[in-house]
C-alpha atoms as a PDB file:
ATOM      1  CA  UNK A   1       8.435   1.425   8.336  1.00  0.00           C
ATOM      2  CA  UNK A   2      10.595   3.935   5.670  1.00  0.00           C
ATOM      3  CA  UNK A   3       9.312   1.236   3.066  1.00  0.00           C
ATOM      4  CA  UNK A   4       5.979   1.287   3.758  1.00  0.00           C
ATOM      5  CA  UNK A   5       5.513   5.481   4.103  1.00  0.00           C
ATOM      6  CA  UNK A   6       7.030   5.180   0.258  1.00  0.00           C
ATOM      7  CA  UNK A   7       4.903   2.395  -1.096  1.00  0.00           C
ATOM      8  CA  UNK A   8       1.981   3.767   0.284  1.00  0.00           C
ATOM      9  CA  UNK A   9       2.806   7.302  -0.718  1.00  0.00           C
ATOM     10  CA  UNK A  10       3.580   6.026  -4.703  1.00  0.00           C
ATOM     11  CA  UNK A  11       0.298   3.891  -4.690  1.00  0.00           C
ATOM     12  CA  UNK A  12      -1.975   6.872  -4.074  1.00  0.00           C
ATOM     13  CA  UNK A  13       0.021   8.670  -6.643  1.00  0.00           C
ATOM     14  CA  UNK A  14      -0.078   5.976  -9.176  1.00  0.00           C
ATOM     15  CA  UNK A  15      -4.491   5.347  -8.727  1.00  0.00           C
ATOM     16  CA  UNK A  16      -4.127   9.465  -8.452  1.00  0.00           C
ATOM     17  CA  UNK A  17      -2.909   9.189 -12.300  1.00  0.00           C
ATOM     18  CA  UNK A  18      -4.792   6.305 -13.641  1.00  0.00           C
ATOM     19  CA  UNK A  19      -7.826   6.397 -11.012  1.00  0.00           C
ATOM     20  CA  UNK A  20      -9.069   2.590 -12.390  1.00  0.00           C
ATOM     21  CA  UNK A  21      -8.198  -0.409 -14.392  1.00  0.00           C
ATOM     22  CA  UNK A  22      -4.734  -0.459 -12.939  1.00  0.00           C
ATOM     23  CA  UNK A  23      -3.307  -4.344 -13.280  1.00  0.00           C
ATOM     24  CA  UNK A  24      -0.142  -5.905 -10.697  1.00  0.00           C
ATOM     25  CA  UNK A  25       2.038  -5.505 -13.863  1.00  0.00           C
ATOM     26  CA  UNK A  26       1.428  -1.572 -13.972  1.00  0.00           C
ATOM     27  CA  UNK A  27       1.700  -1.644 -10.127  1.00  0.00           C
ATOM     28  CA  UNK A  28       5.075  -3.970 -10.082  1.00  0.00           C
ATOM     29  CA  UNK A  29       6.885  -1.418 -12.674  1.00  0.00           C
ATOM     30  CA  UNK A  30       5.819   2.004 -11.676  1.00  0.00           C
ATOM     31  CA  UNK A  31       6.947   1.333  -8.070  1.00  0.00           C
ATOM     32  CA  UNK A  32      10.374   0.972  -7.340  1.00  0.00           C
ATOM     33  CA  UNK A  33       9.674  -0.658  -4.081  1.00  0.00           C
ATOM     34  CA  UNK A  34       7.946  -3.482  -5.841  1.00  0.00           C
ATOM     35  CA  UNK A  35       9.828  -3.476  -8.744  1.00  0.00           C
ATOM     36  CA  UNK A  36      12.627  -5.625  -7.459  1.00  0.00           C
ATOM     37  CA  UNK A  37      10.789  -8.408  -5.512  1.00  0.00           C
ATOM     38  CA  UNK A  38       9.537 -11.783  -6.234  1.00  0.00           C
ATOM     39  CA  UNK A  39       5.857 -12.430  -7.440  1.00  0.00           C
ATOM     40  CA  UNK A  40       5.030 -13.812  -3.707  1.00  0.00           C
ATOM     41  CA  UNK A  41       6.970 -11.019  -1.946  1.00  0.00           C
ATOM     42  CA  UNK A  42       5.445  -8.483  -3.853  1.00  0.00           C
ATOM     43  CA  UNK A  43       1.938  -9.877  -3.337  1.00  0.00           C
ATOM     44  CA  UNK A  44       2.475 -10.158   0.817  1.00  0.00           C
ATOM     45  CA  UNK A  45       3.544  -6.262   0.727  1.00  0.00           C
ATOM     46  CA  UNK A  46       0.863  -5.054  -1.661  1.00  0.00           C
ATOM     47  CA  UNK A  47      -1.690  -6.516   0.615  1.00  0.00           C
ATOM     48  CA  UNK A  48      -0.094  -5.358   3.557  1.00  0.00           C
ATOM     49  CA  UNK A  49      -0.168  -1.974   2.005  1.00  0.00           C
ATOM     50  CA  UNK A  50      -3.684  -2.034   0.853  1.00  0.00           C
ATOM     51  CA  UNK A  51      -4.533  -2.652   4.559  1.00  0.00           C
ATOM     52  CA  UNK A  52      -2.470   0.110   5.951  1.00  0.00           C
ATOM     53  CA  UNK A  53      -4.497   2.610   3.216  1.00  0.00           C
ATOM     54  CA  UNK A  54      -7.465   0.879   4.099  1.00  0.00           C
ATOM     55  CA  UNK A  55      -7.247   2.022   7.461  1.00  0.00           C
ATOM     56  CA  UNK A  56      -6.555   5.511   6.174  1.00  0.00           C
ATOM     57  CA  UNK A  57      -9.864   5.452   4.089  1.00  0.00           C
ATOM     58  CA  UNK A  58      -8.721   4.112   1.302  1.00  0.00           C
ATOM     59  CA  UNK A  59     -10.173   1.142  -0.320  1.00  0.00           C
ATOM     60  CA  UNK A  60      -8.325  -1.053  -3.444  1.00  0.00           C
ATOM     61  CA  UNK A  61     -10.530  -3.525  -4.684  1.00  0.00           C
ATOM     62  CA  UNK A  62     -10.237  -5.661  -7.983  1.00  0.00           C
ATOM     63  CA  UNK A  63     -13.139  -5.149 -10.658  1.00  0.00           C
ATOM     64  CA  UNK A  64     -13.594  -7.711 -13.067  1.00  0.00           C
ATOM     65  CA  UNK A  65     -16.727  -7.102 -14.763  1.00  0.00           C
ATOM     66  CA  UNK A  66     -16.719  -8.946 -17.552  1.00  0.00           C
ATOM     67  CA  UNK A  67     -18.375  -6.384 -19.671  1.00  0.00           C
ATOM     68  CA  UNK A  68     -15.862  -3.890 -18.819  1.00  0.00           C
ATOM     69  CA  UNK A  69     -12.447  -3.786 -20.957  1.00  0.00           C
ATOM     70  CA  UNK A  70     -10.986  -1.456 -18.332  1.00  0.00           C
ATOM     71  CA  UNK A  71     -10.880  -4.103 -15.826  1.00  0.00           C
ATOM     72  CA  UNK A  72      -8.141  -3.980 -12.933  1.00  0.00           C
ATOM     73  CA  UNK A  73      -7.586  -2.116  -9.700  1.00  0.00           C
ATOM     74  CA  UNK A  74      -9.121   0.662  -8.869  1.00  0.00           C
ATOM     75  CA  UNK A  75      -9.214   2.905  -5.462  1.00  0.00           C
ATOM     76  CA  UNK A  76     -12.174   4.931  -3.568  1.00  0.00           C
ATOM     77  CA  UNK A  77     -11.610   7.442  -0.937  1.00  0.00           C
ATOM     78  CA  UNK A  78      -9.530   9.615  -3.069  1.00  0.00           C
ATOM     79  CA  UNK A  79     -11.488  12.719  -2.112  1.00  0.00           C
ATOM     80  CA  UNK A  80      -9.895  12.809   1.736  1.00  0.00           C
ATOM     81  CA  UNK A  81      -6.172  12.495   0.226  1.00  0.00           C
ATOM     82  CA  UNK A  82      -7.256  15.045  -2.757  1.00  0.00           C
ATOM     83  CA  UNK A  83      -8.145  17.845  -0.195  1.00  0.00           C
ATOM     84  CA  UNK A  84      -4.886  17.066   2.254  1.00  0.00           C
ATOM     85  CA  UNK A  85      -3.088  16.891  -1.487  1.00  0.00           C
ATOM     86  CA  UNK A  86      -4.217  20.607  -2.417  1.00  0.00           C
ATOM     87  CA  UNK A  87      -4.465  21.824   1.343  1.00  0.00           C
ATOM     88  CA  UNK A  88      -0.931  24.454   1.301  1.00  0.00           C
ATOM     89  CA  UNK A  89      -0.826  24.292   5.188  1.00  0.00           C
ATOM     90  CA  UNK A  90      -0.934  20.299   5.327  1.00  0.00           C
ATOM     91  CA  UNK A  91       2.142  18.229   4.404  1.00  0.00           C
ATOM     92  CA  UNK A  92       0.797  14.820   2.931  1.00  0.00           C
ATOM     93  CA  UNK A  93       4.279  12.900   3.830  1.00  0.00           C
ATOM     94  CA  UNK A  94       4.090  14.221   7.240  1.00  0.00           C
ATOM     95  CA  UNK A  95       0.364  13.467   7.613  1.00  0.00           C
ATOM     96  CA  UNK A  96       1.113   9.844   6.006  1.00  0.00           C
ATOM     97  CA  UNK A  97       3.879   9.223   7.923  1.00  0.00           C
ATOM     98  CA  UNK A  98       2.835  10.635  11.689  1.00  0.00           C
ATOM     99  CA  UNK A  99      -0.631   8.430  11.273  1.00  0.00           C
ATOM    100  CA  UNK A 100       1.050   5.118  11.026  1.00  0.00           C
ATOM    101  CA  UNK A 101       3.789   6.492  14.051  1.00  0.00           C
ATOM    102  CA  UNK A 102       0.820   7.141  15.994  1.00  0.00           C
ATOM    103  CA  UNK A 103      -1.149   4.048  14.819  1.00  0.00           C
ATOM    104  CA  UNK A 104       1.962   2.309  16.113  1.00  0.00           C
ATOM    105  CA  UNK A 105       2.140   3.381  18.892  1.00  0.00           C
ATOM    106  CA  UNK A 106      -1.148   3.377  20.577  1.00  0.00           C
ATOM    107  CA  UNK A 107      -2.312   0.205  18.251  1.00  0.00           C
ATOM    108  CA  UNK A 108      -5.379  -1.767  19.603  1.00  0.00           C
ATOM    109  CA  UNK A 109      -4.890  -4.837  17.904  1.00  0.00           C
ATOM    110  CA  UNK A 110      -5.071  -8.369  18.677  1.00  0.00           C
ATOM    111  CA  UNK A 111      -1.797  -8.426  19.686  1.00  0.00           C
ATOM    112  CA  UNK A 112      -2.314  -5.415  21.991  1.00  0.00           C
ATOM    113  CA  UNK A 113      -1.675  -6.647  25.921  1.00  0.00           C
ATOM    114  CA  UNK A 114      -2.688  -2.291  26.753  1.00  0.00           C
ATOM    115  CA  UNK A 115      -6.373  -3.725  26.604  1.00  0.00           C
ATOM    116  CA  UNK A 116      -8.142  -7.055  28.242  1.00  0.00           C
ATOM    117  CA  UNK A 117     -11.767  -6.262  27.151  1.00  0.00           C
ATOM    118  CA  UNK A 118     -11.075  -4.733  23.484  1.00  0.00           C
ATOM    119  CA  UNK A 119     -14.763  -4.783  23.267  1.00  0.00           C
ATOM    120  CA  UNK A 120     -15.485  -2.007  25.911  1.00  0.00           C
ATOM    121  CA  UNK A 121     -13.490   0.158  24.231  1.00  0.00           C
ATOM    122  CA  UNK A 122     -15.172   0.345  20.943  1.00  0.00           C
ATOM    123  CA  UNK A 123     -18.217   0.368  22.489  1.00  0.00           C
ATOM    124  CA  UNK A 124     -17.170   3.435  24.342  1.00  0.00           C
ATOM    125  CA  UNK A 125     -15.783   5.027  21.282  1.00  0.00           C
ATOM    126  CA  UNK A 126     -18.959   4.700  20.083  1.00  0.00           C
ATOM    127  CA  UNK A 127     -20.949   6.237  22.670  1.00  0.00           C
ATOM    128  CA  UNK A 128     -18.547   8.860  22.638  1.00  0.00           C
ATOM    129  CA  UNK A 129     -19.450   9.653  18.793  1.00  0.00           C
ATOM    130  CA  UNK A 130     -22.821   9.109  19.528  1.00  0.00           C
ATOM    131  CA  UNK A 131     -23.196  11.437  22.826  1.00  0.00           C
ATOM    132  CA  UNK A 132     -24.831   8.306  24.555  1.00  0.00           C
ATOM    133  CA  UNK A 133     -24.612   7.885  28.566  1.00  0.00           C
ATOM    134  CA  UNK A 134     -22.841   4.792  29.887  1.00  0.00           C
ATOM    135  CA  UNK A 135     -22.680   2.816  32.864  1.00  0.00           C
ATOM    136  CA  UNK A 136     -20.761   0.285  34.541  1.00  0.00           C
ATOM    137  CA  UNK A 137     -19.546  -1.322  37.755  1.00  0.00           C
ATOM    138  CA  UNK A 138     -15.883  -0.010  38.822  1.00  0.00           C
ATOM    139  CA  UNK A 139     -14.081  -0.786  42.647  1.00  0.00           C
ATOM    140  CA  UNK A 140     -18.067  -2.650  43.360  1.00  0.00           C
ATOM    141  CA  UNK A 141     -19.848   0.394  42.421  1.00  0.00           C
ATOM    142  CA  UNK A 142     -22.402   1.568  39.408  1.00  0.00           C
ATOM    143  CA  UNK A 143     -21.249   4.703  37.537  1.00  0.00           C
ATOM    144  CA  UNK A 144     -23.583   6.696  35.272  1.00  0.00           C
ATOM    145  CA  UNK A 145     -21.375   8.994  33.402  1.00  0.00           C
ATOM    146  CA  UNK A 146     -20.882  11.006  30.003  1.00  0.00           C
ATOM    147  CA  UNK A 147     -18.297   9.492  28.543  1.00  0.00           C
ATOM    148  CA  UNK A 148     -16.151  12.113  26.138  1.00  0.00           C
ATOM    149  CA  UNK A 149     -12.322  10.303  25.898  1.00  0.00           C
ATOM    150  CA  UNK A 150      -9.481   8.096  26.554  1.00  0.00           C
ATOM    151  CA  UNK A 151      -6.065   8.481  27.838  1.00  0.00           C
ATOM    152  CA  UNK A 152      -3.168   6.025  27.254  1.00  0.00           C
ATOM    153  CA  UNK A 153      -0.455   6.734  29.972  1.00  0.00           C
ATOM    154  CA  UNK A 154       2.389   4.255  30.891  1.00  0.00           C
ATOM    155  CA  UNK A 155       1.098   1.432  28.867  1.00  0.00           C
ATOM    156  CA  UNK A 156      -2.686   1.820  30.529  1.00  0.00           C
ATOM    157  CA  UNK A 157      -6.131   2.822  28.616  1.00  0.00           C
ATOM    158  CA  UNK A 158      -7.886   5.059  30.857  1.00  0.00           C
ATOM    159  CA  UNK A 159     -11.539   6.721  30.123  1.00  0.00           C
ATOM    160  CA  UNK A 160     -12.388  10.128  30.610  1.00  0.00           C
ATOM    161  CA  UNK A 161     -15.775  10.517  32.111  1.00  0.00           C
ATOM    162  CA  UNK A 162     -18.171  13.333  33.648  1.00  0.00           C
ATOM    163  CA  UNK A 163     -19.550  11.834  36.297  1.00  0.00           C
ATOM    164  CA  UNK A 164     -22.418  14.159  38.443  1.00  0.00           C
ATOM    165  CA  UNK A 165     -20.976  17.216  36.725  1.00  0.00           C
ATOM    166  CA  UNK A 166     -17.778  16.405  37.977  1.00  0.00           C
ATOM    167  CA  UNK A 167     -14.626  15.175  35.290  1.00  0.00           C
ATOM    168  CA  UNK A 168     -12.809  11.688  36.295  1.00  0.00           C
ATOM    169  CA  UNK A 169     -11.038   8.846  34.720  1.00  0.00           C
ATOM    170  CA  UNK A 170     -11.110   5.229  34.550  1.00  0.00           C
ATOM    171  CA  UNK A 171      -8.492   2.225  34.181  1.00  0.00           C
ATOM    172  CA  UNK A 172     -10.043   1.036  31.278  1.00  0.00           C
ATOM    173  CA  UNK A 173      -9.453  -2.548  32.006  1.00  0.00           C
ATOM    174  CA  UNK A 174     -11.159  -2.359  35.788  1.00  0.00           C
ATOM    175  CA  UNK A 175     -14.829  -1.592  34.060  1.00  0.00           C
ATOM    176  CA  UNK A 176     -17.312  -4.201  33.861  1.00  0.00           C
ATOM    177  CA  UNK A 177     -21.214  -4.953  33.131  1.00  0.00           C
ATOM    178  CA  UNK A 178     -20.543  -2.280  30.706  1.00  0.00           C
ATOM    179  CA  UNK A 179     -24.307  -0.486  29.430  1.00  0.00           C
ATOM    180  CA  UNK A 180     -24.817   2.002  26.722  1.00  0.00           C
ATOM    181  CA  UNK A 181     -27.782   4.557  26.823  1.00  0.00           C
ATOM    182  CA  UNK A 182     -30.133   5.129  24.298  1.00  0.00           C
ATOM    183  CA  UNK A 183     -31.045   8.465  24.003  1.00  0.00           C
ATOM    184  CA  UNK A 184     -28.967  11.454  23.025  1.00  0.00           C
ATOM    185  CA  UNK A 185     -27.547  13.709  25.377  1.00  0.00           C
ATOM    186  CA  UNK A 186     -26.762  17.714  25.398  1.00  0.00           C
ATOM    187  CA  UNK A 187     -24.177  18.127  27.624  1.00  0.00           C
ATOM    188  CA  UNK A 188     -21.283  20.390  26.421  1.00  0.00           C
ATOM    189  CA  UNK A 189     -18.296  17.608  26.422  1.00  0.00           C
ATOM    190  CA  UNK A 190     -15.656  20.018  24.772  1.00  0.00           C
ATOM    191  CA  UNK A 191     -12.371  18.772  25.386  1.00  0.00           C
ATOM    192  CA  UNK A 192     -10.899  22.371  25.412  1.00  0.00           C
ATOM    193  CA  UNK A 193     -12.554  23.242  28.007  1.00  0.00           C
ATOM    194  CA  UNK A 194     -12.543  19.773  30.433  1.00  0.00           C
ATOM    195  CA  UNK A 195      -9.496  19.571  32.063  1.00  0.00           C
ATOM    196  CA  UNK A 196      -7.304  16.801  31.661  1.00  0.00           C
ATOM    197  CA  UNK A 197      -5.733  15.980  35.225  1.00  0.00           C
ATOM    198  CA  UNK A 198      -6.240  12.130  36.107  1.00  0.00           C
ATOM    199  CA  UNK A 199      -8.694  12.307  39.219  1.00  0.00           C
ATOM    200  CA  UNK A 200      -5.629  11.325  41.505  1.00  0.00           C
ATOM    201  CA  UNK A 201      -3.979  14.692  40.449  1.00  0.00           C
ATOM    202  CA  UNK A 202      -6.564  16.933  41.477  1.00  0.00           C
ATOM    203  CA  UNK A 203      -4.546  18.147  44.998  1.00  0.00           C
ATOM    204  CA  UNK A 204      -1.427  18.295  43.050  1.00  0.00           C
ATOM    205  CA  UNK A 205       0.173  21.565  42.145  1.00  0.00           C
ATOM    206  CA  UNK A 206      -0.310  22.824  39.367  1.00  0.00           C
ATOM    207  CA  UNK A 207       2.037  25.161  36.974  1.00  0.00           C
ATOM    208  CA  UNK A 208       2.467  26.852  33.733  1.00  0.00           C
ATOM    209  CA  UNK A 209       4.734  26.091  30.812  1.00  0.00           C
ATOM    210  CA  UNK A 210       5.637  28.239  27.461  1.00  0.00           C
ATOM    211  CA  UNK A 211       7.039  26.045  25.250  1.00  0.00           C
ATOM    212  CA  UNK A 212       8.249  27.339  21.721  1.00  0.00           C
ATOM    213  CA  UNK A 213       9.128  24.460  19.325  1.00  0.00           C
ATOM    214  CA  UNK A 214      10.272  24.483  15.440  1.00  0.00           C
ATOM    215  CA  UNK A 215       7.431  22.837  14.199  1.00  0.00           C
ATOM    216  CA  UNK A 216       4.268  21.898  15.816  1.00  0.00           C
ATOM    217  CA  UNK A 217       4.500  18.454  14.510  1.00  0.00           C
ATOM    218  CA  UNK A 218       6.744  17.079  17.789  1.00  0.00           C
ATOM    219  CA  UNK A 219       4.173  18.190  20.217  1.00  0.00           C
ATOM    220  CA  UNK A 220       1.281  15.268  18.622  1.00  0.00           C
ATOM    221  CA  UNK A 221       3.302  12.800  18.396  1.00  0.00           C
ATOM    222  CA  UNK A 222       4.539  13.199  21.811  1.00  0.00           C
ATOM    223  CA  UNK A 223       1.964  15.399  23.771  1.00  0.00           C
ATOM    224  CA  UNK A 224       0.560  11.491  24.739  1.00  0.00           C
ATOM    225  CA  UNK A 225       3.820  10.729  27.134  1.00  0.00           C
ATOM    226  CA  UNK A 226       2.506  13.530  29.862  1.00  0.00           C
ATOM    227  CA  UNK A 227      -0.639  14.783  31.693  1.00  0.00           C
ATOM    228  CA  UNK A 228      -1.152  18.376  30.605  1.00  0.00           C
ATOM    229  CA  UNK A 229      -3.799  20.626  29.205  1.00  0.00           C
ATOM    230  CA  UNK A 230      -3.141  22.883  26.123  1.00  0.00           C
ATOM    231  CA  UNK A 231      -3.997  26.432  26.827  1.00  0.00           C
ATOM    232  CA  UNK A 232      -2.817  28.154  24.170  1.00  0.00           C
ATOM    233  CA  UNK A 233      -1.240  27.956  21.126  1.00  0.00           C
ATOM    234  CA  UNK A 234       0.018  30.812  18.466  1.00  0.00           C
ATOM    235  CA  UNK A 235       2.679  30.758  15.298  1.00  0.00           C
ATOM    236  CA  UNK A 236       6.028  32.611  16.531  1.00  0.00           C
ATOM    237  CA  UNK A 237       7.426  33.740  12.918  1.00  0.00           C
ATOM    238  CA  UNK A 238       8.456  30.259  11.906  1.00  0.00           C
ATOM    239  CA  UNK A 239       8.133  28.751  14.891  1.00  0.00           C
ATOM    240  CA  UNK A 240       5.071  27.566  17.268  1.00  0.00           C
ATOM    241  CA  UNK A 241       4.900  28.834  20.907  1.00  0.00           C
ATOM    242  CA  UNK A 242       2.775  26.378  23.297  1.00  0.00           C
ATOM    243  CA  UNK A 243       1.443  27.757  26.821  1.00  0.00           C
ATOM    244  CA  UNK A 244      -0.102  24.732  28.749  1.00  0.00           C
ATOM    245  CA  UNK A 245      -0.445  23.791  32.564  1.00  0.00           C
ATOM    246  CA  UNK A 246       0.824  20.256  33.977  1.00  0.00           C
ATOM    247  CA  UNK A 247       1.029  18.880  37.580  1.00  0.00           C
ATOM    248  CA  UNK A 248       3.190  15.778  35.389  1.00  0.00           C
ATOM    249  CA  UNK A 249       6.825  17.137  36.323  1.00  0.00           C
ATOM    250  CA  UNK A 250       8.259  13.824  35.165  1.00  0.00           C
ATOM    251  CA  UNK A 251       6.251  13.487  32.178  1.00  0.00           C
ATOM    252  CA  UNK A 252       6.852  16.773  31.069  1.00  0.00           C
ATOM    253  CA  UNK A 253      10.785  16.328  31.562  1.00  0.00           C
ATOM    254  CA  UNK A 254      10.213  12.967  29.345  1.00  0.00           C
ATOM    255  CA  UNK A 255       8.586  15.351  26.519  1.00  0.00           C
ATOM    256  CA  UNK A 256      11.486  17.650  26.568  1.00  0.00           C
ATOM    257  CA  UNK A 257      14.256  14.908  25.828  1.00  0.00           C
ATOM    258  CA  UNK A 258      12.315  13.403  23.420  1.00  0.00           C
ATOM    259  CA  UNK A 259      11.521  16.846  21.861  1.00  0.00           C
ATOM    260  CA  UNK A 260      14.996  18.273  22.747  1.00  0.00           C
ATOM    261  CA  UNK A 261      16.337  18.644  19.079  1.00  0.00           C
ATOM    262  CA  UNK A 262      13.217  21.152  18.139  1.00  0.00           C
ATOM    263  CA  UNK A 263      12.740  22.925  21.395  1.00  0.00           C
ATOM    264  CA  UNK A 264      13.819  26.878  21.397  1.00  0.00           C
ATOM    265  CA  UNK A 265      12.432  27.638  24.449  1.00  0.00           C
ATOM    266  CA  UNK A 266      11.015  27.161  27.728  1.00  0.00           C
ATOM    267  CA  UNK A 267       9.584  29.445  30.574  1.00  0.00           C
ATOM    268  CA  UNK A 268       7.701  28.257  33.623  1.00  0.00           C
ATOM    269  CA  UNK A 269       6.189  30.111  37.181  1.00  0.00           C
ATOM    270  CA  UNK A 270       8.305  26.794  38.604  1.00  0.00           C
ATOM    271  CA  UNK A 271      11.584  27.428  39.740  1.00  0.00           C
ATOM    272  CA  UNK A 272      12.199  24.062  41.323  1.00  0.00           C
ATOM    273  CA  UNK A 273      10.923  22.781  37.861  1.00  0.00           C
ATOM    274  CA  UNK A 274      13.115  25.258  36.267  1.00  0.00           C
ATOM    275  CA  UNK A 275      16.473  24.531  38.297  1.00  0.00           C
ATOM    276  CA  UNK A 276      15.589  20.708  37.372  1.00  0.00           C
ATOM    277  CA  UNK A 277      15.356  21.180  33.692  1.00  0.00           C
ATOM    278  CA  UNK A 278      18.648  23.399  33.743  1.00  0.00           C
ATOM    279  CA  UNK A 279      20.749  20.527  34.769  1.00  0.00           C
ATOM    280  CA  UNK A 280      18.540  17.965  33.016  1.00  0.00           C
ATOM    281  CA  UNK A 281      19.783  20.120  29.755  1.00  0.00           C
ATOM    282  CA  UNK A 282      23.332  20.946  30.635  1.00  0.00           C
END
């Protein structure tokens, strides 16, 4: 994966410089990737990596107009990496590289086993975008609901729905006779303010956590592996101080290991939690 971050990072550079009429010869020697591979391994990469920046907006497409001398490769979508490029608070490696972790990850390809009907979930998405109703049969019974997420947990896709004013989730794979609305809908959906407890949770006890980390980059790229909801967050000098509430006492211990080597802090109203994370961390 180190490979690809740098390829993809010196391509962007290299159509940043030259914007069009770029041929594989200027590609091949201005990247040192490239530079040392065969003409068959360096085609399988580049269009692996053309793929990964398509996915990131970027498209690389050949022009060969044969009125054009300037013919060659030449990029479009330049405009998104521009503004993360001159954006002071946003580091572009870190963005690059913590969008194909994530894509990783949580990938719904078709080599994904997370999903059995890929096609309700991008049909979802898109209601979700498009503030559309949905329905759909789930444990023999029709649901009419606002949809407004997903969750992936433990290797399962739930969805996030309001259902008669009231917030619950889904296993994904368990809906069927899936139905999209066609007609707009008003309802406030903000995920700041819906809580984020799976419906089985709602009895469970709930506590508070202040977490202060060295960067806030940890927390996205593992805020997936436990149930919470974010309550607050606010820059500590050079550090980032995160107050959220969790009924997910084993998720939450998960987080901390894997965040262990960035975490300054942590303060909970738990004491049993508190005791626990003591030993977990002697």
């Amino acid at each position: 994966m180190k490979n690809v971050f740098k390829r993809c990072m010196s391509l962007l550079l290299l159509f940043d410089k030259y914007s069009s009429g770029i041929d594989t010869t200027i590609i091949k020697d201005n990247i040192l990737q490239y530079r040392d591979l065969s003409d068959s391994a360096f085609h399988r990469s580049f269009e692996r990596d053309k793929d990964v920046l398509r996915k990131l907006g970027f498209e690389i497409n050949y022009i060969n107009d044969k009125w054009e001398l300037n013919s060659g490769y030449e990029i479009s979508g330049v405009e998104i990496w521009k503004t993360i490029k001159n954006d002071k608070e946003v580091d572009s490696l870190n963005f690059l590289t913590t969008y194909l972790y994530l894509k990783k990850i949580i990938t719904i390809d078709n080599d994904s086993f997370l999903l059995s009907d890929k096609e309700n979930f991008f049909n979802i998405q898109k209601a979700i975008n498009q503030k559309l109703r949905i329905s759909f049969i789930y444990k023999n019974k029709k649901r009419i609901v606002y949809p407004y997420s997903f969750k992936l947990y433990k290797d399962v896709w739930y969805l996030c729905a309001v259902d008669q004013d009231k917030p619950k989730t889904y296993i994904l794979n368990d809906i069927s006779e899936l139905r999209i609305g066609n007609k707009k809908h008003s309802k406030n959906l903000d995920l700041n303010v819906l809580p984020t407890n799976f419906s089985w949770d709602e009895n469970s006890e709930l506590f508070k956590v202040t977490l202060e980390l060295d960067s806030i980059r940890p927390y996205y790229i593992y805020r997936e592996r436990f149930i919470h909801k974010l309550i607050n967050i606010k820059n500590i000098d050079k550090n980032i101080k995160l107050q959220i509430e969790t009924s997910d006492q084993l998720g939450l211990k998960n987080f901390l290991i894997l965040t262990a080597s960035h975490l300054i802090d942590i303060e909970t109203n738990k004491q049993i939690f508190k005791e626990s994370i003591a030993n977990e961390f002697k």
